[in-house]
Structure formats: structure tokens, C-alpha cells
Protein backbone atom coordinates (compact mmCIF):
# COMPACT_ATOMS: atom_id res chain seq x y z
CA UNK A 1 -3.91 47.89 -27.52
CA UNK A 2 -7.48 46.72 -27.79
CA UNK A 3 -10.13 49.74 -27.64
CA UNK A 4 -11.87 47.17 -24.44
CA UNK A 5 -8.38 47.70 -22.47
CA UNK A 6 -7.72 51.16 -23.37
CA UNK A 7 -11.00 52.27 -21.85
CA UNK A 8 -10.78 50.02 -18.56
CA UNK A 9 -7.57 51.26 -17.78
CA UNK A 10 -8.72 55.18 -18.79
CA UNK A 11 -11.85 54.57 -16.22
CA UNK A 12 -8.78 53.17 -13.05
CA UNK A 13 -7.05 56.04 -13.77
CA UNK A 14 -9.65 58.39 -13.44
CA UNK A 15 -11.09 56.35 -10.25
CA UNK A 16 -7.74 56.71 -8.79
CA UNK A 17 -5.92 59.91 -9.81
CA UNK A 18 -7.16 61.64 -6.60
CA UNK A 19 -6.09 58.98 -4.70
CA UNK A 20 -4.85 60.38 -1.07
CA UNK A 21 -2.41 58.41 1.03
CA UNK A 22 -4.62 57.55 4.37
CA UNK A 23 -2.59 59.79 6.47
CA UNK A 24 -2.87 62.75 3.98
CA UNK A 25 -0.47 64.81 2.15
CA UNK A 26 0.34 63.89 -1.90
CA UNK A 27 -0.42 60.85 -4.07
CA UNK A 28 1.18 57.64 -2.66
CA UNK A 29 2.53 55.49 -5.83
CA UNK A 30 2.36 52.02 -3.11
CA UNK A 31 -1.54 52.89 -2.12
CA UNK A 32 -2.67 53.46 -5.93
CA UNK A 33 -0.79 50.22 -6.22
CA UNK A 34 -2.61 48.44 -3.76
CA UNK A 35 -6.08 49.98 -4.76
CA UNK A 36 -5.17 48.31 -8.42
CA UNK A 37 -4.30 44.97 -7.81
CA UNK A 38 -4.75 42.74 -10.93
CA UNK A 39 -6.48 39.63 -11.16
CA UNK A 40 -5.22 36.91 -13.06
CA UNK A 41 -8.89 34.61 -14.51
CA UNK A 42 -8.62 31.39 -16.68
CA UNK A 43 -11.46 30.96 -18.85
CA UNK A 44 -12.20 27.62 -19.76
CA UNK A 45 -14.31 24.66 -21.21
CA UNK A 46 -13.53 21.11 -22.23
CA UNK A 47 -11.32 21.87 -25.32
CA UNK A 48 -10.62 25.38 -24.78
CA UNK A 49 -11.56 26.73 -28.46
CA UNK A 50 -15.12 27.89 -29.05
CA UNK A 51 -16.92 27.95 -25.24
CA UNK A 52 -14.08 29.74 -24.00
CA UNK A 53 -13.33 32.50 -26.41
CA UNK A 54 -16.57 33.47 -26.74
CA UNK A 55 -17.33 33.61 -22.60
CA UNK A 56 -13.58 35.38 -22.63
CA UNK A 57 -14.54 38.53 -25.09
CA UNK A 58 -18.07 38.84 -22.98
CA UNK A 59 -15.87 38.68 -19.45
CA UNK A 60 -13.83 41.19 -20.93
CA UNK A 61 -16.35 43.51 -22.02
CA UNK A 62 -17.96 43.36 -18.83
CA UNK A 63 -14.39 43.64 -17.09
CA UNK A 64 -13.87 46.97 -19.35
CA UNK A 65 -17.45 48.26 -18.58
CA UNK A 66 -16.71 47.78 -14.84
CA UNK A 67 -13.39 49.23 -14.71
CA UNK A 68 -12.21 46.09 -12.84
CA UNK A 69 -8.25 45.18 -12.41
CA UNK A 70 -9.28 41.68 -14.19
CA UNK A 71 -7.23 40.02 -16.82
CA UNK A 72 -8.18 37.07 -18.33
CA UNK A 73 -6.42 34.20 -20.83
CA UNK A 74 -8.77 31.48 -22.18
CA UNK A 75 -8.25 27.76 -22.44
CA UNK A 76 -8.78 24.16 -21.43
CA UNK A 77 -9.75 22.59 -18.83
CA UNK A 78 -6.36 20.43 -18.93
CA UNK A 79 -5.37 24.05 -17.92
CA UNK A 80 -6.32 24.09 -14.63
CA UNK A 81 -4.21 21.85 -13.01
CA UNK A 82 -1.09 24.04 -13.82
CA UNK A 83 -2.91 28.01 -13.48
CA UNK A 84 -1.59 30.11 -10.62
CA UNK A 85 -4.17 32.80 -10.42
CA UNK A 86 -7.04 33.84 -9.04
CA UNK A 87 -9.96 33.22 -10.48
CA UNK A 88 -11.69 30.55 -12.56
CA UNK A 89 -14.71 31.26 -15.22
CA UNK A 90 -16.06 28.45 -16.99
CA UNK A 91 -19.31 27.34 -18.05
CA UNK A 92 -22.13 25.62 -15.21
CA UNK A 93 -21.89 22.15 -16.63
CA UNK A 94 -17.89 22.63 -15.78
CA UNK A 95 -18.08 24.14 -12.63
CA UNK A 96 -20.49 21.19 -11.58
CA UNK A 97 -18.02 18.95 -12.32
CA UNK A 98 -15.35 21.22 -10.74
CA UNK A 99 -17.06 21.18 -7.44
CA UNK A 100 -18.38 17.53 -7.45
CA UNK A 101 -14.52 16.12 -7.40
CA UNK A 102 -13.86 18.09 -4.47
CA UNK A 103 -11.44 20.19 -5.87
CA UNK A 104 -10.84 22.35 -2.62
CA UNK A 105 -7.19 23.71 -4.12
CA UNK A 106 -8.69 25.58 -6.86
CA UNK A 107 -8.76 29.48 -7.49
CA UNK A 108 -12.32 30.81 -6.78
CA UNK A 109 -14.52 29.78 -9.29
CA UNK A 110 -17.58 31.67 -11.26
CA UNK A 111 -19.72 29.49 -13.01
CA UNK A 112 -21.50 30.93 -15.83
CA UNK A 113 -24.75 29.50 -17.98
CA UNK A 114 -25.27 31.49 -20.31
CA UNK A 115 -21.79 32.74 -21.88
CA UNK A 116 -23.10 35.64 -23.38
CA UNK A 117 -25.06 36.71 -20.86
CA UNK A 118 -23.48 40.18 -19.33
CA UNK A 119 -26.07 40.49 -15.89
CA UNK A 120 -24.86 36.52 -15.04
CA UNK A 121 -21.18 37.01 -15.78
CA UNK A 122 -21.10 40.45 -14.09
CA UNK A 123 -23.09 39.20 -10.69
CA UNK A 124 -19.96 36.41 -10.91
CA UNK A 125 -17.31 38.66 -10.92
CA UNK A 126 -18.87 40.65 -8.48
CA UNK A 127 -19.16 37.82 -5.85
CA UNK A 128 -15.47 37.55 -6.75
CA UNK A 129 -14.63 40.92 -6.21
CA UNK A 130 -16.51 41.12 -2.80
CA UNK A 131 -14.73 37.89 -1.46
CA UNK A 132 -11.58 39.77 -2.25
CA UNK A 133 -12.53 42.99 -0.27
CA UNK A 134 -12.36 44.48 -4.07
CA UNK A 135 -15.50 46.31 -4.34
């Protein structure tokens, strides 16, 4: 296991080992549950080699700093079409494009400009989070 995931999921379990079901009494295994939902993010650019990878190990660096119940997979943009999860994250030239074909059907998406840019790509995932009552 990657040293990145190891420490995100160390920092959820320590956010949620006091967890206390709303009604009192002991830990409730369905409410620690809920509190870590996973989201599923594409990252992507036009060919889905270079771009992608390299905005995919920032994400998850930030992801891992955060302690955020984010996965990611990186790709194309031919991947889109078929991707069943939540989120999108993909450069600003992309997500231009994205929005100018009226794609209303897609997964939210966070467009990013500069890929290694932690601050931008955090503030993203934190819009996402927010939209999804997450944080």
C-alpha cells in the first residue's frame, strides 16, 4: 500500500474512532460508514498519459493531506463518456470544453490550471466536498 494511502486512511480512522451513534450509546459500524463515504474521481486530459498522471499524484497528495474519502484513477478524455462516479478533475482548457458542449449529465467537475498547484486543486475538491454536504 502506498505510504499517501496508508496515512489518509490512518488520519479517517482517527477522525472517526470516537464516532457516537446520534442517539448515544457505542460505536455504530452503519454511521462510521456513512461519515466515510468514498468518492470515485476520473482524472483526465486529451490522451490520458502525461497531464493526467501528473495532476493524479498531486490530487492524491492533497487527498492524503486532507484526509478526504477520495479515490481517484487517471485517464482520457474518451473516458468520460463511460465513468460512473462522482467527480471529474481535468485540466481548465478541458473543462472549458466540457462545459461549452453542454454536457449537463456529467459528474461534478473541478477544473484545474495549474496541475501541480496544491492551493488550486485543494479549493476544487473542497467546492466538491461542500456540494456533497462532505465537509
Amino acid at each position: 500500500m502506498p505510504g499517501g494511502q496508508a496515512t489518509a486512511r490512518m488520519r479517517l480512522w482517527r477522525a472517526n474512532r470516537h464516532f457516537r451513534h446520534p442517539e448515544g450509546g457505542a460505536d455504530c459500524r452503519a454511521g462510521r460508514e456513512k461519515a466515510m463515504a468514498t468518492y470515485k474521481a476520473l482524472v483526465c486530459c486529451r490522451a490520458g498519459v502525461g497531464s493526467s498522471a501528473i495532476l493524479e499524484t498531486r490530487v492524491k497528495q492533497v487527498v492524503a493531506d486532507e484526509g478526504w474519502p477520495i479515490e481517484t484513477t487517471h485517464g482520457s478524455v474518451d473516458q468520460i463518456a463511460g465513468f460512473d462516479g462522482d467527480l471529474i478533475i481535468t485540466m481548465s482548457d478541458l473543462g472549458l470544453i466540457l462545459e461549452d458542449e453542454g454536457k449537463k449529465d456529467l459528474p461534478y467537475v473541478v477544473s484545474v490550471r495549474n496541475i501541480v498547484d496544491a492551493a488550486e486543486i485543494k479549493a476544487g475538491l473542497e467546492g466538491f466536498l461542500k456540494e456533497k454536504g462532505a465537509l
